[in-house]
C-alpha atoms as a PDB file:
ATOM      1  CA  UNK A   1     301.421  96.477  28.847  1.00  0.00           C
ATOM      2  CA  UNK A   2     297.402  95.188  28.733  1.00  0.00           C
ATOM      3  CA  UNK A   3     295.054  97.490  30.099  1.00  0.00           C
ATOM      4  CA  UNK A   4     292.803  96.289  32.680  1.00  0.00           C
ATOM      5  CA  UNK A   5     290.575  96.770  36.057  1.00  0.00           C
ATOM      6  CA  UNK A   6     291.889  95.079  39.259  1.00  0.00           C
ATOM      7  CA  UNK A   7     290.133  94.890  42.676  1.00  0.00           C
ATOM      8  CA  UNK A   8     292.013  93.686  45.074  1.00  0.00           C
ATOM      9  CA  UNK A   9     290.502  90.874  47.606  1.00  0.00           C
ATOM     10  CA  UNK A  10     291.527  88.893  50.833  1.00  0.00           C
ATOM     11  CA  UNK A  11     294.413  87.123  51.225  1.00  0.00           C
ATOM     12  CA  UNK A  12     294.341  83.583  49.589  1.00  0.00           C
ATOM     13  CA  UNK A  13     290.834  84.248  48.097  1.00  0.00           C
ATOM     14  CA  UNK A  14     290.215  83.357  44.641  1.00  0.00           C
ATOM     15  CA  UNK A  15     290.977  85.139  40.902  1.00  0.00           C
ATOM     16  CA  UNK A  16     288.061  85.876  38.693  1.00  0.00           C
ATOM     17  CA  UNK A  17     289.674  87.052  35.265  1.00  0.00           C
ATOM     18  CA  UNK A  18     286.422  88.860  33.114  1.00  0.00           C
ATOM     19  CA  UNK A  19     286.903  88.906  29.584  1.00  0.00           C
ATOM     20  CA  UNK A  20     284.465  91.498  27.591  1.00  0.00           C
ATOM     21  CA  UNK A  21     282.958  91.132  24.362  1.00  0.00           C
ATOM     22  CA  UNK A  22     283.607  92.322  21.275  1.00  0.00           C
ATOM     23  CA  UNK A  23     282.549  97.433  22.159  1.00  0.00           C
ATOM     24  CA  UNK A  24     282.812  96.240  26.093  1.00  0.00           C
ATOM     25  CA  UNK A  25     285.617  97.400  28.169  1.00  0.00           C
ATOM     26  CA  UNK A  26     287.068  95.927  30.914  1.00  0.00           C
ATOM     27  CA  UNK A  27     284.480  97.339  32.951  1.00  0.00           C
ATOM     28  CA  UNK A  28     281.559  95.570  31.309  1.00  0.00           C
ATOM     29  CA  UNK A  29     281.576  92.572  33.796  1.00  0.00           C
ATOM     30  CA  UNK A  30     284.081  94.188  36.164  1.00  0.00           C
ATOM     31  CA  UNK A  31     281.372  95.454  39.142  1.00  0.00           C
ATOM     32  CA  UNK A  32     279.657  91.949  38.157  1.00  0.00           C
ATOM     33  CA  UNK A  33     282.282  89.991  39.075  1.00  0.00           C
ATOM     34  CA  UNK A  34     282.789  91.694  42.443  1.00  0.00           C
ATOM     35  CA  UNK A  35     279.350  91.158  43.098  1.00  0.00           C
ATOM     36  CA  UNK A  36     279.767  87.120  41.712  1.00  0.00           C
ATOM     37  CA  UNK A  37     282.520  86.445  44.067  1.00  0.00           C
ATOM     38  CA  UNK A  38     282.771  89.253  47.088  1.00  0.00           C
ATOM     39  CA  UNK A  39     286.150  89.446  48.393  1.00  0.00           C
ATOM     40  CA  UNK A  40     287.751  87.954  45.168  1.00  0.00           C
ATOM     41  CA  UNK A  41     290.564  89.443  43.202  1.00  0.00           C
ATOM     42  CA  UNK A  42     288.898  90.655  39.897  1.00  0.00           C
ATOM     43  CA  UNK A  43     290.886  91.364  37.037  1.00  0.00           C
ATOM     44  CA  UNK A  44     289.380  92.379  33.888  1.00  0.00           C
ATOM     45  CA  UNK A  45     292.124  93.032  30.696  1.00  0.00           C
ATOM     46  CA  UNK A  46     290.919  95.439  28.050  1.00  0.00           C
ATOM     47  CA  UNK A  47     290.995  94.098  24.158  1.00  0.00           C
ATOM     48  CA  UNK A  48     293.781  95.582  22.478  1.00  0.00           C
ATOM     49  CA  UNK A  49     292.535  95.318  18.493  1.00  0.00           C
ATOM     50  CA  UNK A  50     289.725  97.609  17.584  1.00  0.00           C
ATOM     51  CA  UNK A  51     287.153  96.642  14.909  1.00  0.00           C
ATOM     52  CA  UNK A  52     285.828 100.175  14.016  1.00  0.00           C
ATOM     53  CA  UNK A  53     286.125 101.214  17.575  1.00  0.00           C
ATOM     54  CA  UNK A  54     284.921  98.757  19.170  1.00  0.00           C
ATOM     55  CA  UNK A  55     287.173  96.853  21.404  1.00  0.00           C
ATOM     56  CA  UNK A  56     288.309  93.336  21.069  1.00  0.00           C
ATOM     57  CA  UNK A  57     290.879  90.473  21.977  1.00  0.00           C
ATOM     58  CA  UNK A  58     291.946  89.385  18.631  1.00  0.00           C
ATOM     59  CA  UNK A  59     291.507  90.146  14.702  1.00  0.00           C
ATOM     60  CA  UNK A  60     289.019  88.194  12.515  1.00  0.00           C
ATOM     61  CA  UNK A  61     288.505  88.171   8.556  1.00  0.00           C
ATOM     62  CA  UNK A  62     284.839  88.431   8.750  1.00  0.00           C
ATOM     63  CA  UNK A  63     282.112  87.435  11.051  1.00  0.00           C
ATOM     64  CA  UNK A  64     283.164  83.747  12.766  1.00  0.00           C
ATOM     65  CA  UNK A  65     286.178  83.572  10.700  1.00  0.00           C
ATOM     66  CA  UNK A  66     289.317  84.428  12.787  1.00  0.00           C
ATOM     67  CA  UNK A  67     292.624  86.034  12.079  1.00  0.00           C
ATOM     68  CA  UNK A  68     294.535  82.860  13.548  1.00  0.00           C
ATOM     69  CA  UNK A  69     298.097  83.778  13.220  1.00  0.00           C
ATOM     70  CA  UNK A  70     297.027  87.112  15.256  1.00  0.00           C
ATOM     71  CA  UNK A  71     294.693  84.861  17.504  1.00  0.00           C
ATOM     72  CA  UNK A  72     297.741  82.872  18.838  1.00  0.00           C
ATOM     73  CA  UNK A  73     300.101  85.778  19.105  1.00  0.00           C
ATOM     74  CA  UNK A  74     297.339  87.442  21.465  1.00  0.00           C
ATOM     75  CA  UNK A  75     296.372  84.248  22.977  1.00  0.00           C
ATOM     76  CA  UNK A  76     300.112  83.485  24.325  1.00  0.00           C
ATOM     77  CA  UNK A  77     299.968  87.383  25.586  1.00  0.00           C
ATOM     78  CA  UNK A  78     297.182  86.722  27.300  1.00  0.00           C
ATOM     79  CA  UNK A  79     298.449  83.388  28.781  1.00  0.00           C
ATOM     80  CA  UNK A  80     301.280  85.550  30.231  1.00  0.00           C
ATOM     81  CA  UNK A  81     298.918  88.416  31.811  1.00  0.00           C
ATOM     82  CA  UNK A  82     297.505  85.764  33.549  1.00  0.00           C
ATOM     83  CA  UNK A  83     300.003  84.046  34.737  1.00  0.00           C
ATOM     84  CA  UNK A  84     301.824  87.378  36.104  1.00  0.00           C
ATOM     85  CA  UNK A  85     297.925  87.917  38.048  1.00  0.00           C
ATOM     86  CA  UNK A  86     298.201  84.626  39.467  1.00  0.00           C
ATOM     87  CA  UNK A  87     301.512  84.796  41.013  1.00  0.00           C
ATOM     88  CA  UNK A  88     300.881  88.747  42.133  1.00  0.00           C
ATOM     89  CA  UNK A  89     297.839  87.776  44.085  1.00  0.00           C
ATOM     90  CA  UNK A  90     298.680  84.416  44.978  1.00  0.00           C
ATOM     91  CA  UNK A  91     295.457  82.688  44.193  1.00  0.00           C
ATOM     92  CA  UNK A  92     294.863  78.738  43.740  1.00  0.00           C
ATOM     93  CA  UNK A  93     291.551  78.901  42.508  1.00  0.00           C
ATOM     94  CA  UNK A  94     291.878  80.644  38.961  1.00  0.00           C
ATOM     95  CA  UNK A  95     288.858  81.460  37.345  1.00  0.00           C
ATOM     96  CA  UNK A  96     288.231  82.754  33.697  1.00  0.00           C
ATOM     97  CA  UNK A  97     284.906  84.549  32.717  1.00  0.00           C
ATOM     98  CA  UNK A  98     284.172  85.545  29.552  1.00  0.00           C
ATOM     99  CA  UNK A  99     281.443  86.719  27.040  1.00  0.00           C
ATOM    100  CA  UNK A 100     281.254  86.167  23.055  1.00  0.00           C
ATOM    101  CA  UNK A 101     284.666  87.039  22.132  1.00  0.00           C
ATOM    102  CA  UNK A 102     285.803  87.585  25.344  1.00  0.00           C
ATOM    103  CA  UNK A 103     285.115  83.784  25.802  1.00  0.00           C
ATOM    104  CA  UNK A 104     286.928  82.863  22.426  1.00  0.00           C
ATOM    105  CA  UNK A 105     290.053  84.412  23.921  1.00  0.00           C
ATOM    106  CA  UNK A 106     290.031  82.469  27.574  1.00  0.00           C
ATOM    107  CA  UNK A 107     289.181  79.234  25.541  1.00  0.00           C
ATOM    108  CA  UNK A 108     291.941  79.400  23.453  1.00  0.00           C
ATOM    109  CA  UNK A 109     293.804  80.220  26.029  1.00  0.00           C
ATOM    110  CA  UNK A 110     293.268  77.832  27.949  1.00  0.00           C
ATOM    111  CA  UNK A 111     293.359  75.296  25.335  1.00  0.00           C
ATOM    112  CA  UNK A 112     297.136  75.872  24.897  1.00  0.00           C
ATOM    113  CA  UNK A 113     297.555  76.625  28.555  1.00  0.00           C
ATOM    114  CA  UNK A 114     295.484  74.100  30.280  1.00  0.00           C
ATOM    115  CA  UNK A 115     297.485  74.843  33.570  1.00  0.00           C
ATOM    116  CA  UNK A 116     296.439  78.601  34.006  1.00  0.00           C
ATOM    117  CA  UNK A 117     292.684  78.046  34.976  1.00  0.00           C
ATOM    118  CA  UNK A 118     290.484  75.880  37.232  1.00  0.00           C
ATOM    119  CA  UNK A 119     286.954  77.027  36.437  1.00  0.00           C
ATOM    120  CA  UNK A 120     286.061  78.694  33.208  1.00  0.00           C
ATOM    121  CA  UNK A 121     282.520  80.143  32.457  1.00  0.00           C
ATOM    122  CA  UNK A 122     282.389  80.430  28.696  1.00  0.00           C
ATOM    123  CA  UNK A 123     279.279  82.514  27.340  1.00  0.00           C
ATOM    124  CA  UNK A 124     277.925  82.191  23.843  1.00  0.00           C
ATOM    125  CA  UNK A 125     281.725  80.768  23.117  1.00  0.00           C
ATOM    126  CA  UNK A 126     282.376  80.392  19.024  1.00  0.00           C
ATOM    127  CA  UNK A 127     285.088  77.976  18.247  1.00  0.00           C
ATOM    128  CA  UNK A 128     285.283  78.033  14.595  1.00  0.00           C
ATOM    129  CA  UNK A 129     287.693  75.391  14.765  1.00  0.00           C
ATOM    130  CA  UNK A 130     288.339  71.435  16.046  1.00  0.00           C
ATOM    131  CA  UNK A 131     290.829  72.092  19.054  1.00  0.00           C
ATOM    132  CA  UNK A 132     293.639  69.284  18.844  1.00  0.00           C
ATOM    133  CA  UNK A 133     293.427  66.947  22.176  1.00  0.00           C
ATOM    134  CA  UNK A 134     294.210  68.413  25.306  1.00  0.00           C
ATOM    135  CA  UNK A 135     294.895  66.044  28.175  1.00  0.00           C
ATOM    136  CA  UNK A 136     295.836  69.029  30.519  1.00  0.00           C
ATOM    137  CA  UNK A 137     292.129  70.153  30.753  1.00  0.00           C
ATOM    138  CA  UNK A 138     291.082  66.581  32.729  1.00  0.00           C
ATOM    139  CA  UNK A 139     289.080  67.747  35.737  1.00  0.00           C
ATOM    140  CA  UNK A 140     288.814  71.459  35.043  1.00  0.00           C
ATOM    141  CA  UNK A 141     285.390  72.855  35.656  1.00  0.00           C
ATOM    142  CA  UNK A 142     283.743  74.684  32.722  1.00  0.00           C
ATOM    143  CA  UNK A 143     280.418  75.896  32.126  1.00  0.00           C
ATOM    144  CA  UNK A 144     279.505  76.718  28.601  1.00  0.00           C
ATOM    145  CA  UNK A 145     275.863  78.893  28.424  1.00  0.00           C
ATOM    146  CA  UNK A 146     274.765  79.408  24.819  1.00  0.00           C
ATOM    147  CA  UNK A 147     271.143  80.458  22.989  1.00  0.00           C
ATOM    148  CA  UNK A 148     270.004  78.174  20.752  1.00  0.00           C
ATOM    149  CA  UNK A 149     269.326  81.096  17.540  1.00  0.00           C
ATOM    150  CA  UNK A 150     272.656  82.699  18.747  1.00  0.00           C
ATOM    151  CA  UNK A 151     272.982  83.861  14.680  1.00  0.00           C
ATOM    152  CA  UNK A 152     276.423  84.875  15.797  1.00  0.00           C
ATOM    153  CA  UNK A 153     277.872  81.153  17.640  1.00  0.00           C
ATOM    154  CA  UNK A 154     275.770  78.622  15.995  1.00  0.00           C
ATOM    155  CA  UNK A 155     274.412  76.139  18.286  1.00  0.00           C
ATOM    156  CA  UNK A 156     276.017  73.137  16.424  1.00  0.00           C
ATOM    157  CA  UNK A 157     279.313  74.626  16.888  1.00  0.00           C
ATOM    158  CA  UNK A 158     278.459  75.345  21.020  1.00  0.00           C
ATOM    159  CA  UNK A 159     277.415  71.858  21.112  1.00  0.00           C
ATOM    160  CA  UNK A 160     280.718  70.732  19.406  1.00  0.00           C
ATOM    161  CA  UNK A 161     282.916  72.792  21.544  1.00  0.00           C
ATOM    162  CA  UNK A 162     280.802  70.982  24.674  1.00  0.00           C
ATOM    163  CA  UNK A 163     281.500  67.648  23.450  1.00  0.00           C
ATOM    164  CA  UNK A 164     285.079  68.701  22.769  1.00  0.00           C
ATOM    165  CA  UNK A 165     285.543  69.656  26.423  1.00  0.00           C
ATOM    166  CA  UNK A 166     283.946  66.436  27.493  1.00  0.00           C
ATOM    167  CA  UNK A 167     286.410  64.222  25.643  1.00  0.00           C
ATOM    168  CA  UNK A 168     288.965  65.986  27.245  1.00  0.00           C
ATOM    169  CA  UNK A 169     287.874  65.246  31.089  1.00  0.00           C
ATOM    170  CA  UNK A 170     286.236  68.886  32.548  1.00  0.00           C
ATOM    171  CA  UNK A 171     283.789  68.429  34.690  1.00  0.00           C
ATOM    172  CA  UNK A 172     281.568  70.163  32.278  1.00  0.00           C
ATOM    173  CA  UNK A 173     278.038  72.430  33.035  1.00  0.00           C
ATOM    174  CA  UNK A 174     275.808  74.066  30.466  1.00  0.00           C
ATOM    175  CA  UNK A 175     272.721  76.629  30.036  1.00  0.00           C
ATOM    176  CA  UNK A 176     270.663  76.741  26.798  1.00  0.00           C
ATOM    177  CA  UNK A 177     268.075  79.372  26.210  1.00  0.00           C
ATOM    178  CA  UNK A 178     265.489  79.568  23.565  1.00  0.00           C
ATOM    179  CA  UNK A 179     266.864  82.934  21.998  1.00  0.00           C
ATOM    180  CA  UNK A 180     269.976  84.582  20.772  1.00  0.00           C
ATOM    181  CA  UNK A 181     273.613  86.353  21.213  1.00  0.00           C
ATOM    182  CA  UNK A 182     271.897  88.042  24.303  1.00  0.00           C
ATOM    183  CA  UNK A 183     272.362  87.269  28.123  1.00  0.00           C
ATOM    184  CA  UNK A 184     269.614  85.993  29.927  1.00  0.00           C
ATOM    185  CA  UNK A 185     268.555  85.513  33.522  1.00  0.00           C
ATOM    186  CA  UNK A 186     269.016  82.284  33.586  1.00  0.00           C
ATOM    187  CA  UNK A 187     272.229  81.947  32.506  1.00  0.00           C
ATOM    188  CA  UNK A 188     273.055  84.426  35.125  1.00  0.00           C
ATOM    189  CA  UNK A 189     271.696  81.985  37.377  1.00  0.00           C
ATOM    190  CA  UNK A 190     273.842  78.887  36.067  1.00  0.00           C
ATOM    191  CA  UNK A 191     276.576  81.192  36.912  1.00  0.00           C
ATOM    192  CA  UNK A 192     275.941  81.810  40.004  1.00  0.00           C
ATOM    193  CA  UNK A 193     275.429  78.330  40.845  1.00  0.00           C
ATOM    194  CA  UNK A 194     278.461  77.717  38.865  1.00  0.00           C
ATOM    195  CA  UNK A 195     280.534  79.802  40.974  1.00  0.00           C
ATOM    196  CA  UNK A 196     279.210  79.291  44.348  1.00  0.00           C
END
């Protein structure tokens, strides 16, 4: 059974899913997302593989090179989590947040579960990999926010992933900043706007 934090909301409000990355917890963007979307349900799952203790969603190899028969395994887990949240809180509007690997997760999720989410805010996403065409993801919202030295998601391969998700059909957003892996203000700010 996946560990995670769960507030509550209203009835019929929305479901913002936080995904941590790679020594967060679920409670690294758990009080955030309260704050993001008051009276939302907020559900944030805890990474089950640890990397020399610190926590993440699925097993890599080495740095940007993934573990993908353990990647789909978790990914189809965590399409199930989800889908158990969304029919114990009854939501419509389904929203995915995650950060670095916690993003790599909720994209692959959703790239093989198209169905599960209706907004996705992917942050410094790496996608090490071309996704095969999926039709299902036509008039999702995403917004992708990325740094342009990220040394740890390559720009090119955030700007592939973007143009991906365009072919597809998402109604798609995204934030650049002039530095790193790190989150800045203003991609705080696209979020907001994002979610509003």
């Amino acid at each position: 059974m996946m560990q995670a934090a769960r507030h509550d909301g209203r009835a019929g409000a929305p479901l913002l899913l936080t995904f941590h990355g790679t020594g967060g917890d679920e409670q690294q963007f758990h009080g955030f997302g309260m704050e993001l979307l008051p009276g939302a349900h907020v559900v944030s799952p805890r990474g089950e593989v640890s990397e020399g203790g610190a926590l993440r969603f699925f097993r890599r190899k080495a740095e940007g090179v993934y573990d993908m028969q353990d990647l789909a395994q978790r990914r189809d887990e965590m399409a199930r989590f989800v889908a158990a949240e969304i029919t114990r809180t009854g939501a419509t509007r389904v929203i995915g947040l995650g950060y670095s690997n916690g993003a790599n997760i909720l994209a692959a999720t959703a790239l093989e579960h198209p169905a599960l989410f209706t907004d996705m805010a992917l942050l410094h996403p790496l996608i090490p990999w071309t996704p095969v065409p999926q039709p299902g993801l036509a008039g999702r919202r995403v917004l992708v926010t990325a740094g342009e030295r990220d040394p740890i998601c390559p720009a090119p391969l955030t700007r592939a992933l973007a143009d991906y998700l365009e072919a597809q059909g998402v109604a798609l957003s995204q934030a650049w900043h002039p530095g790193g892996h790190e989150i800045r203000p203003e991609e705080i700010e696209a979020l907001r706007s994002f979610l509003a």
